[in-house]
C-alpha atoms as a PDB file:
ATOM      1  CA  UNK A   1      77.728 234.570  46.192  1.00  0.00           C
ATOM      2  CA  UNK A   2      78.700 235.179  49.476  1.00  0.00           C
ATOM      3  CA  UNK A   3      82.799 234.620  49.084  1.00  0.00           C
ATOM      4  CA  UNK A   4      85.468 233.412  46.386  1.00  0.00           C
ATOM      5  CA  UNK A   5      87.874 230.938  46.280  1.00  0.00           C
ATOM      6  CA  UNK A   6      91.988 230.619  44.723  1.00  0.00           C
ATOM      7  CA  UNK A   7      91.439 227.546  42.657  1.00  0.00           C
ATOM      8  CA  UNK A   8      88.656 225.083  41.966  1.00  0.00           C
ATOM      9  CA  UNK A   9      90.401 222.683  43.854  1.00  0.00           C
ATOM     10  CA  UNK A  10      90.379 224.633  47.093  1.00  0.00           C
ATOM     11  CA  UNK A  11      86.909 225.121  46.210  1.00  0.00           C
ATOM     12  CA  UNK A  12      85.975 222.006  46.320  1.00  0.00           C
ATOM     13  CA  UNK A  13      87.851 220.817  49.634  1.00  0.00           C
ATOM     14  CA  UNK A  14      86.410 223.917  51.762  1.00  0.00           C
ATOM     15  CA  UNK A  15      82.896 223.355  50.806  1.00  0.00           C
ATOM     16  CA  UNK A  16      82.987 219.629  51.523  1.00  0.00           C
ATOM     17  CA  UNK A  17      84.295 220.454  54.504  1.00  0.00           C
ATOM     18  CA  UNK A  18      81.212 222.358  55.464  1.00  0.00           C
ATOM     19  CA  UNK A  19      79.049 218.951  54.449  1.00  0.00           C
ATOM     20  CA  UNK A  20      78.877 219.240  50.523  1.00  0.00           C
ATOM     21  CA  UNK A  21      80.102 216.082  50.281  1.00  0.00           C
ATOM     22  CA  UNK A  22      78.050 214.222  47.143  1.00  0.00           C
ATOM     23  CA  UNK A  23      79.416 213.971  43.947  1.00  0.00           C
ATOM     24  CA  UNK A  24      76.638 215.394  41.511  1.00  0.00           C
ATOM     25  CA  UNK A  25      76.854 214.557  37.589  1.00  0.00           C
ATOM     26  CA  UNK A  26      74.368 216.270  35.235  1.00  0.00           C
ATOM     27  CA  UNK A  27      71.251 214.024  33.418  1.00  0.00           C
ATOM     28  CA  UNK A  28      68.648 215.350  31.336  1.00  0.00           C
ATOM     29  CA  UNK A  29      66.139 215.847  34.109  1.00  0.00           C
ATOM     30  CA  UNK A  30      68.352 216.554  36.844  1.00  0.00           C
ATOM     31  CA  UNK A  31      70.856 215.477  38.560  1.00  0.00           C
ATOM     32  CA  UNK A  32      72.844 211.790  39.831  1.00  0.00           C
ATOM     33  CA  UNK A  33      74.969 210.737  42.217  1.00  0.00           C
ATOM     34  CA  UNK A  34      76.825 207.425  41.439  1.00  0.00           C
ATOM     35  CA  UNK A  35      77.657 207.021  45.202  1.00  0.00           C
ATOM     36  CA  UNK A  36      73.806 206.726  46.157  1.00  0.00           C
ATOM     37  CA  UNK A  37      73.190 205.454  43.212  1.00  0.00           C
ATOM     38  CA  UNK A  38      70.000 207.820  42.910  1.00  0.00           C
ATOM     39  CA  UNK A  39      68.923 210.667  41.069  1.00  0.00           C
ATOM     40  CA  UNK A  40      66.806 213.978  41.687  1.00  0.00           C
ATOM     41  CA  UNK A  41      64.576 215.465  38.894  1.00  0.00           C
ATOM     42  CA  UNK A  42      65.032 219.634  38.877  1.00  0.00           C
ATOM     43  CA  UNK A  43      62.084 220.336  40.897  1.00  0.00           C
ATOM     44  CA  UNK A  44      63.754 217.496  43.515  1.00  0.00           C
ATOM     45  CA  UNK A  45      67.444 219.719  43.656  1.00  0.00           C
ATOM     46  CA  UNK A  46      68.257 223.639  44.326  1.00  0.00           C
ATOM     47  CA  UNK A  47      71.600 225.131  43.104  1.00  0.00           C
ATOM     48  CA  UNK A  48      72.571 227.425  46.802  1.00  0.00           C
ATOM     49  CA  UNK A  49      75.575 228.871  45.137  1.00  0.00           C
ATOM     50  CA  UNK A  50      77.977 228.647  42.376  1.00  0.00           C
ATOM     51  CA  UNK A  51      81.228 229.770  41.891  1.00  0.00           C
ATOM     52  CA  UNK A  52      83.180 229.905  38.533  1.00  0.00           C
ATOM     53  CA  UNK A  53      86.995 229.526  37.306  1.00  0.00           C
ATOM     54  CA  UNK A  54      88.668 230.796  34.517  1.00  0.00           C
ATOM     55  CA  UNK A  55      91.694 229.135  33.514  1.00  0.00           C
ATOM     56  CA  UNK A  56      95.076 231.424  33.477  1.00  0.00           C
ATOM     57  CA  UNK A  57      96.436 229.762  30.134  1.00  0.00           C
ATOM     58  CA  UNK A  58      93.132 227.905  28.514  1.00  0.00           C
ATOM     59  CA  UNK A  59      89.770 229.081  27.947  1.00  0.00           C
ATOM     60  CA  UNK A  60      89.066 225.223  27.695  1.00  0.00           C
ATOM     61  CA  UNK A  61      89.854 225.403  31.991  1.00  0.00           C
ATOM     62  CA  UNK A  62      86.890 227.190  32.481  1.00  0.00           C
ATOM     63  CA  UNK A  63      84.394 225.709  34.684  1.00  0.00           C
ATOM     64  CA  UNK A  64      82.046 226.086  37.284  1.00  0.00           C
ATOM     65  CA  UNK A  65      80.981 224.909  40.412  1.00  0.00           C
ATOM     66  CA  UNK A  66      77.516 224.442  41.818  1.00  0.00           C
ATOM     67  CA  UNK A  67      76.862 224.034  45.419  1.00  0.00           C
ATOM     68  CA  UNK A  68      73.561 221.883  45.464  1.00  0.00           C
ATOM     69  CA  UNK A  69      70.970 220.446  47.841  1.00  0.00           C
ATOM     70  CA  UNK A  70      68.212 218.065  47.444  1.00  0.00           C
ATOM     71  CA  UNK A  71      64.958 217.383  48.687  1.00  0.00           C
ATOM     72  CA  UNK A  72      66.076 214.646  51.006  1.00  0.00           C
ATOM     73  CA  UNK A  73      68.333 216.759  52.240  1.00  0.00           C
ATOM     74  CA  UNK A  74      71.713 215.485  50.326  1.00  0.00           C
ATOM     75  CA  UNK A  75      74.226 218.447  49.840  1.00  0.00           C
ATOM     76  CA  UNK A  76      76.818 218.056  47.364  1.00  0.00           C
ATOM     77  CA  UNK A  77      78.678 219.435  44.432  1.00  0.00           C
ATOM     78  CA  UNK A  78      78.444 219.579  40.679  1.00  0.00           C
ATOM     79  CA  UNK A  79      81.815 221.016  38.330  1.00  0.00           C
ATOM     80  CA  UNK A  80      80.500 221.688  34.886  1.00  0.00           C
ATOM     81  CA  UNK A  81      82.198 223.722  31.960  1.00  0.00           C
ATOM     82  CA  UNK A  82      80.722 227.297  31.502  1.00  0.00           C
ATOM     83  CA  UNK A  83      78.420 225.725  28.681  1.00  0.00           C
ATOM     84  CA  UNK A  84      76.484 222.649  28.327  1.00  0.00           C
ATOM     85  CA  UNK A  85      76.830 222.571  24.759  1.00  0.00           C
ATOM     86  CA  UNK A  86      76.853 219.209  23.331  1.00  0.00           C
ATOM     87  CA  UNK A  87      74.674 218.005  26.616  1.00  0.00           C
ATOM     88  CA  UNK A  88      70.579 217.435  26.057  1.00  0.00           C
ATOM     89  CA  UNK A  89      68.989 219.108  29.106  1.00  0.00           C
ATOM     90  CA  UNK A  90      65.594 219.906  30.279  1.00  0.00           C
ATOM     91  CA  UNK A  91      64.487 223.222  30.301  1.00  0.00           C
ATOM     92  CA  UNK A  92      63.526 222.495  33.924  1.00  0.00           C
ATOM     93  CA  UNK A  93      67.149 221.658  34.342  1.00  0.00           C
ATOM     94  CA  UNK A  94      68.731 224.785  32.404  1.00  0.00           C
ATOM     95  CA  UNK A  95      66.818 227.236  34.255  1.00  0.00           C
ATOM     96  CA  UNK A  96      67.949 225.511  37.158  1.00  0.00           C
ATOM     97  CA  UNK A  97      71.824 226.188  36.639  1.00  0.00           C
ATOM     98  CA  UNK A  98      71.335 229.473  34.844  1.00  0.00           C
ATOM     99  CA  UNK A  99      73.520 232.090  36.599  1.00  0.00           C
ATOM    100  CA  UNK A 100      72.004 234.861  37.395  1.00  0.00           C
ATOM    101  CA  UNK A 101      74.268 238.295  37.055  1.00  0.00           C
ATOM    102  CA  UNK A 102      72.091 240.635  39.624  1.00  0.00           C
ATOM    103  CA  UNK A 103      73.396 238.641  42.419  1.00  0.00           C
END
C-alpha cells in the first residue's frame, strides 16, 4: 500500500478521482457492477490495493476497501467488512481479496 487515508469516505472520493469510478459488489465467483450491469469471474478482476478502517467507537465500523481492475479495463471500488462471514465465496474469489501482511 503505497499511502493511507483519514476516513473511508475520503477514501473513496480521492481514488475515484484518479478513475476508480465503478461500484463493485461481491458474488460468488467474482465480482458485479449494477451500473454495467456485468460481472467479472476472479480470474477476469485484480485487487491493486486495499486499504482498511477501523471504526473509533464500533468494531462493527470496520471495513475495507479494495481498489480493483478488470480485464476490460474497468477500475472501480469494492467496501467490504473485514470478514465475509455469512457470504458463500469461491476459493478463486477468497484468495483474490486475501490481504497479504508482507506488503
Amino acid at each position: 500500500m503505497d499511502k493511507g487515508y483519514s476516513s473511508l469516505s475520503v477514501a473513496i472520493e480521492q481514488l475515484q478521482k484518479e478513475g476508480y469510478t465503478e461500484d463493485f459488489n461481491l458474488v460468488e465467483e467474482g465480482i458485479t457492477s449494477k451500473g454495467l450491469q456485468k460481472e467479472w469471474k476472479a480470474g477476469e478482476c485484480d485487487v491493486v490495493r486495499y486499504y482498511r478502517f477501523e471504526g473509533m467507537t464500533d468494531p462493527g465500523d470496520n471495513s475495507i476497501l479494495y481498489v480493483i481492475e478488470t480485464t476490460d479495463g474497468k477500475k472501480g471500488l469494492l467496501v467490504d467488512n473485514y470478514s465475509a462471514a455469512g457470504t458463500y465465496l469461491s476459493p478463486e474469489m477468497r484468495k483474490k481479496l486475501e490481504i497479504k501482511h508482507n506488503e
